[in-house]
N, C-alpha and C. Protein backbone atom coordinates (compact mmCIF):
# COMPACT_ATOMS: atom_id res chain seq x y z
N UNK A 1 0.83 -1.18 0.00
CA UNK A 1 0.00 0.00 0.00
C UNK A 1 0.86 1.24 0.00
N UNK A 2 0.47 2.00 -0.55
CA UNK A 2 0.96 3.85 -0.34
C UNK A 2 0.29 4.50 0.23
N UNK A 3 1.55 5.00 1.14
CA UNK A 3 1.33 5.69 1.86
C UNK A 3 1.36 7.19 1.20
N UNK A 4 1.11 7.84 0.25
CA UNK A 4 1.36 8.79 -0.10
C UNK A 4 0.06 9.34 -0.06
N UNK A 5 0.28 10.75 0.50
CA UNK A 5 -0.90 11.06 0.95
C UNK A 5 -1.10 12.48 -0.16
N UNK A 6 -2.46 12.15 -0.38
CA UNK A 6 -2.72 13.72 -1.93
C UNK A 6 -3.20 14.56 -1.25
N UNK A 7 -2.89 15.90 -1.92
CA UNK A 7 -3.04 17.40 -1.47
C UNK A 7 -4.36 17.88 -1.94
N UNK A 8 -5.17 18.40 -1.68
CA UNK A 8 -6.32 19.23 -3.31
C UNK A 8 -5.10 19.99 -3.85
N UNK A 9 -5.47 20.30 -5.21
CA UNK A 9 -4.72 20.80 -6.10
C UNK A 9 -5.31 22.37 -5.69
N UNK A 10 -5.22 23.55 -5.55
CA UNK A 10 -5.48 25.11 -5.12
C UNK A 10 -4.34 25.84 -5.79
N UNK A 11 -3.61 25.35 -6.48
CA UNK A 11 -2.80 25.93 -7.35
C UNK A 11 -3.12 27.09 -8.43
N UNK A 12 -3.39 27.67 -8.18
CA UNK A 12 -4.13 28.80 -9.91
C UNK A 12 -5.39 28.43 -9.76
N UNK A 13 -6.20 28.45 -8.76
CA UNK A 13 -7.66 27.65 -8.86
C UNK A 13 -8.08 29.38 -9.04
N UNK A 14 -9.29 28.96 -9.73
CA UNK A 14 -9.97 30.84 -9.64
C UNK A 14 -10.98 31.13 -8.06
N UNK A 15 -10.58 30.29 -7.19
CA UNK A 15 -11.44 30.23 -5.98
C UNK A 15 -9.97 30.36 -4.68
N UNK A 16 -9.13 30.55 -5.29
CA UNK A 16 -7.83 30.91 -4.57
C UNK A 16 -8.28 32.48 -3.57
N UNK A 17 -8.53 33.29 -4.45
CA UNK A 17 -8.95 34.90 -3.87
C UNK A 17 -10.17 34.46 -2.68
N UNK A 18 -10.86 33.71 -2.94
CA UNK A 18 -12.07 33.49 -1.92
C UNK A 18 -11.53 32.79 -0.75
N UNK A 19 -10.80 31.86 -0.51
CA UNK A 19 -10.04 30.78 0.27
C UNK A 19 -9.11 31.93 1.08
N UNK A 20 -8.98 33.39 0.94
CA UNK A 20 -8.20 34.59 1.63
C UNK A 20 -9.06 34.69 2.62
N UNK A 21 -8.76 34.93 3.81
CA UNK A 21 -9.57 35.31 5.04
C UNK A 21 -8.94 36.97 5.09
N UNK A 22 -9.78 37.82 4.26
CA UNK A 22 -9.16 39.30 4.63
C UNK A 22 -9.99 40.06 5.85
N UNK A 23 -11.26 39.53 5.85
CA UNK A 23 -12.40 39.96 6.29
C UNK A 23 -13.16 40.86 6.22
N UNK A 24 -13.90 41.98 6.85
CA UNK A 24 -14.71 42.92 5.93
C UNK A 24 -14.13 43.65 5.50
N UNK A 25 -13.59 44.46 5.94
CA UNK A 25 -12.40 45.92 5.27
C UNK A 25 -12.07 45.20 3.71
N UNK A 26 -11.77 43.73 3.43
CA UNK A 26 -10.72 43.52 2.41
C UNK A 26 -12.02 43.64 1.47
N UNK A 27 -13.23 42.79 1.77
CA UNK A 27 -14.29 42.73 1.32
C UNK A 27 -14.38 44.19 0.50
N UNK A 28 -14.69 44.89 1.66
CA UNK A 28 -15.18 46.24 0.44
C UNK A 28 -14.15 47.36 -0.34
N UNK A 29 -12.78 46.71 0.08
CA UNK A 29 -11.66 47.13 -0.98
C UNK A 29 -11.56 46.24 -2.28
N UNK A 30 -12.04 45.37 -2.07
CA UNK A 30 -12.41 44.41 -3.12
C UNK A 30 -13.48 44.85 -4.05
N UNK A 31 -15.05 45.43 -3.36
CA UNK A 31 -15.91 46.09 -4.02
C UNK A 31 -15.46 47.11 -4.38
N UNK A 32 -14.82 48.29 -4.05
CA UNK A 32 -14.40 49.51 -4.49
C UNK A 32 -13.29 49.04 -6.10
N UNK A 33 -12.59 48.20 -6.04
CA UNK A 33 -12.16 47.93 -7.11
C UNK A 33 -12.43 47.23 -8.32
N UNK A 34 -13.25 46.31 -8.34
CA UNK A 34 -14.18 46.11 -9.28
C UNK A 34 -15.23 47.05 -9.40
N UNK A 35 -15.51 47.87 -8.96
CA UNK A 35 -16.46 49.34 -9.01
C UNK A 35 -15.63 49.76 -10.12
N UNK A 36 -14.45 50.48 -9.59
CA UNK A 36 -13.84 51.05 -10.52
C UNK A 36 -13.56 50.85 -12.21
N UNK A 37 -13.70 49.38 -12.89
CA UNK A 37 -13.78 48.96 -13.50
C UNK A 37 -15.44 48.87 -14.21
N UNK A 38 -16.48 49.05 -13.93
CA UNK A 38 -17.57 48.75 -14.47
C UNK A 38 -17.80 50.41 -15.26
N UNK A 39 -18.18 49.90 -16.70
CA UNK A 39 -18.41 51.24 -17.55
C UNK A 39 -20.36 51.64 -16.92
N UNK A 40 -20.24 52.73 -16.79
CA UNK A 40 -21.83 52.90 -16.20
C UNK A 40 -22.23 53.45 -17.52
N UNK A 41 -23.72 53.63 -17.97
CA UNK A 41 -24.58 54.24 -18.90
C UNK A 41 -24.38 55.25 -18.82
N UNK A 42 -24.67 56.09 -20.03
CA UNK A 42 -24.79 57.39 -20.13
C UNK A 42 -25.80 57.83 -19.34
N UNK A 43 -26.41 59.31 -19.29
CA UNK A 43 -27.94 59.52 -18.64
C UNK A 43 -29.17 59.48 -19.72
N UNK A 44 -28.47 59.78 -21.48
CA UNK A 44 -29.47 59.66 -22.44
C UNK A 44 -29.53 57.70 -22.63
N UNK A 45 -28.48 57.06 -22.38
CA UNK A 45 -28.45 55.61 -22.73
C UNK A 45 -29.85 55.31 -21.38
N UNK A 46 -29.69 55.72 -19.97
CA UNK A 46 -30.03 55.33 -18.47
C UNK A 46 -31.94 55.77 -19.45
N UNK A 47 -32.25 56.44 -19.76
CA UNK A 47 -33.19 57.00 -20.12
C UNK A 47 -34.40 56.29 -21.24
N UNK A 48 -33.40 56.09 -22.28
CA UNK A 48 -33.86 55.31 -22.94
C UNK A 48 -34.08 53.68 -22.70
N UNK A 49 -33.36 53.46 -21.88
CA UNK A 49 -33.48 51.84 -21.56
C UNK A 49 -34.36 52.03 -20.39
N UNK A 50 -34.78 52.92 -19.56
CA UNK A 50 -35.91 53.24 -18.67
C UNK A 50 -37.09 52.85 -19.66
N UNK A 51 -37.09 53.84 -20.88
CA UNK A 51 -38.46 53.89 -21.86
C UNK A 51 -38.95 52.78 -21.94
N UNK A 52 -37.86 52.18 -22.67
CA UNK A 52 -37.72 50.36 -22.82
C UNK A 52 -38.75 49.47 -22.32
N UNK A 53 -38.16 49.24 -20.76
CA UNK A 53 -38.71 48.87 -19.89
C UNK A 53 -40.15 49.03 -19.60
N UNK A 54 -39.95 50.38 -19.52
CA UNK A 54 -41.92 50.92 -18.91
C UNK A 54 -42.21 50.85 -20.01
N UNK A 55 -42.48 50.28 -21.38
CA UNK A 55 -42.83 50.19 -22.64
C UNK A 55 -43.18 48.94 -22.64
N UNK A 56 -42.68 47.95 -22.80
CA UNK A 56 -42.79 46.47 -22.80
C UNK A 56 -43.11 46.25 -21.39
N UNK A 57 -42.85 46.69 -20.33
CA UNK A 57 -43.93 46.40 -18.79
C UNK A 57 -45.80 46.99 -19.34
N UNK A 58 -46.08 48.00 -20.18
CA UNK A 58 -47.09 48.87 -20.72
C UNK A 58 -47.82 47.87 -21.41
N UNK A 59 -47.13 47.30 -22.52
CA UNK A 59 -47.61 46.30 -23.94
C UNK A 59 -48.06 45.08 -23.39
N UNK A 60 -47.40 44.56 -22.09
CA UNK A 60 -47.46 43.27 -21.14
C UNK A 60 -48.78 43.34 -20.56
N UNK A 61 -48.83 44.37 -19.44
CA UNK A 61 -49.84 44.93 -18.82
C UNK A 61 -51.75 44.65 -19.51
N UNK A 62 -50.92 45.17 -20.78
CA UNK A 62 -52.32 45.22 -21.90
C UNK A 62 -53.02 44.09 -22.42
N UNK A 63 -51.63 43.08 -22.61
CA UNK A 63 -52.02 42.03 -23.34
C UNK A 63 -52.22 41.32 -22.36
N UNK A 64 -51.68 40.96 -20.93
CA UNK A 64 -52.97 39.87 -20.03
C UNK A 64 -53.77 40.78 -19.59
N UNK A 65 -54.30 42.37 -19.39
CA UNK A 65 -56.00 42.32 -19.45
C UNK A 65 -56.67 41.60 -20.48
N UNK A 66 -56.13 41.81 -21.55
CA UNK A 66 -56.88 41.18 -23.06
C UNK A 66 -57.40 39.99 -22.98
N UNK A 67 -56.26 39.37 -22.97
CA UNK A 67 -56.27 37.65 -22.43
C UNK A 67 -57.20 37.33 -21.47
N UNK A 68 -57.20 38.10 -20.34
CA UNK A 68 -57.96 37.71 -19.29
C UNK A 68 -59.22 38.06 -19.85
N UNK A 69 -59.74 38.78 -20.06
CA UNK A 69 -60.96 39.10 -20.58
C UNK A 69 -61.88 38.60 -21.59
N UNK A 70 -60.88 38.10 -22.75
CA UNK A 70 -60.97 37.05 -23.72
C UNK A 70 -61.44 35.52 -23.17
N UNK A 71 -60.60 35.27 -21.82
CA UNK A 71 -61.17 33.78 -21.39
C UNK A 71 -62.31 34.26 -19.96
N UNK A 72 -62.97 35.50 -19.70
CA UNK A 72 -63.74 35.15 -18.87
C UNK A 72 -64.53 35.14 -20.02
N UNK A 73 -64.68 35.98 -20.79
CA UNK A 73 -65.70 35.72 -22.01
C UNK A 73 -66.34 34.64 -22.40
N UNK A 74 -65.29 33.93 -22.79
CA UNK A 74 -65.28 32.38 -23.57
C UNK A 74 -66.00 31.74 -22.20
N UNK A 75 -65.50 31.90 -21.24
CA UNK A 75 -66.04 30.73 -20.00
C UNK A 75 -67.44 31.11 -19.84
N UNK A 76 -67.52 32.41 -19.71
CA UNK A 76 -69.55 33.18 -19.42
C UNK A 76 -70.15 31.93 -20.04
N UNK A 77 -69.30 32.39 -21.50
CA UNK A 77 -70.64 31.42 -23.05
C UNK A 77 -70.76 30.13 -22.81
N UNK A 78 -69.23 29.26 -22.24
CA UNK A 78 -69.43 27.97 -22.16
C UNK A 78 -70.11 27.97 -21.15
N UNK A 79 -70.52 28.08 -19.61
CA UNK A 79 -70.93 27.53 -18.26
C UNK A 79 -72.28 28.19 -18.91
N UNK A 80 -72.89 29.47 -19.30
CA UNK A 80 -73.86 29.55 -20.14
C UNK A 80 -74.74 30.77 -19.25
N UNK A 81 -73.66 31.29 -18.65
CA UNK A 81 -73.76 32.72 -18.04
C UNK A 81 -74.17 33.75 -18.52
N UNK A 82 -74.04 33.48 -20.68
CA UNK A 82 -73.84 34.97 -20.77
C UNK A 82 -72.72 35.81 -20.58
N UNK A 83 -72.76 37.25 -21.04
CA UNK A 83 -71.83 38.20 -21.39
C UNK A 83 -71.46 38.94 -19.97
């Protein structure tokens, strides 16, 4: 038998930085620097992708009242309720 006893490999692992016990301080020097790196929107880009949003949340909105309304409809006629 061998006795050779195996290591985990942690060599260049990309979970090396996490396995650091810096604790909070390192934590949010850590956030401040990947901050620094993220490109933010313009305020005309921030604006238009607002529109976006409340546009297709608007078109959504519309189309399940529709829907919904369409199948209480259909159900009135079938159970024989009427309109």
């Amino acid at each position: 038998m061998s006795t050779d006893k195996k290591t985990p490999a942690t060599s260049g692992s990309p979970l090396d930085g996490l396995r650091k016990s810096r604790g909070i301080s390192g934590f949010f020097q850590d956030v401040m620097r990947e901050m620094k790196h993220v490109t933010w929107p313009t305020q005309k880009e921030t604006m238009r992708m607002t529109g976006t949003v409340l546009a297709v949340c608007a078109i959504l909105a519309v189309t399940l009242f529709l829907l919904s309304e369409a199948f209480r409809i259909v159900l009135s006629i079938l159970i024989g309720g009427g309109v």
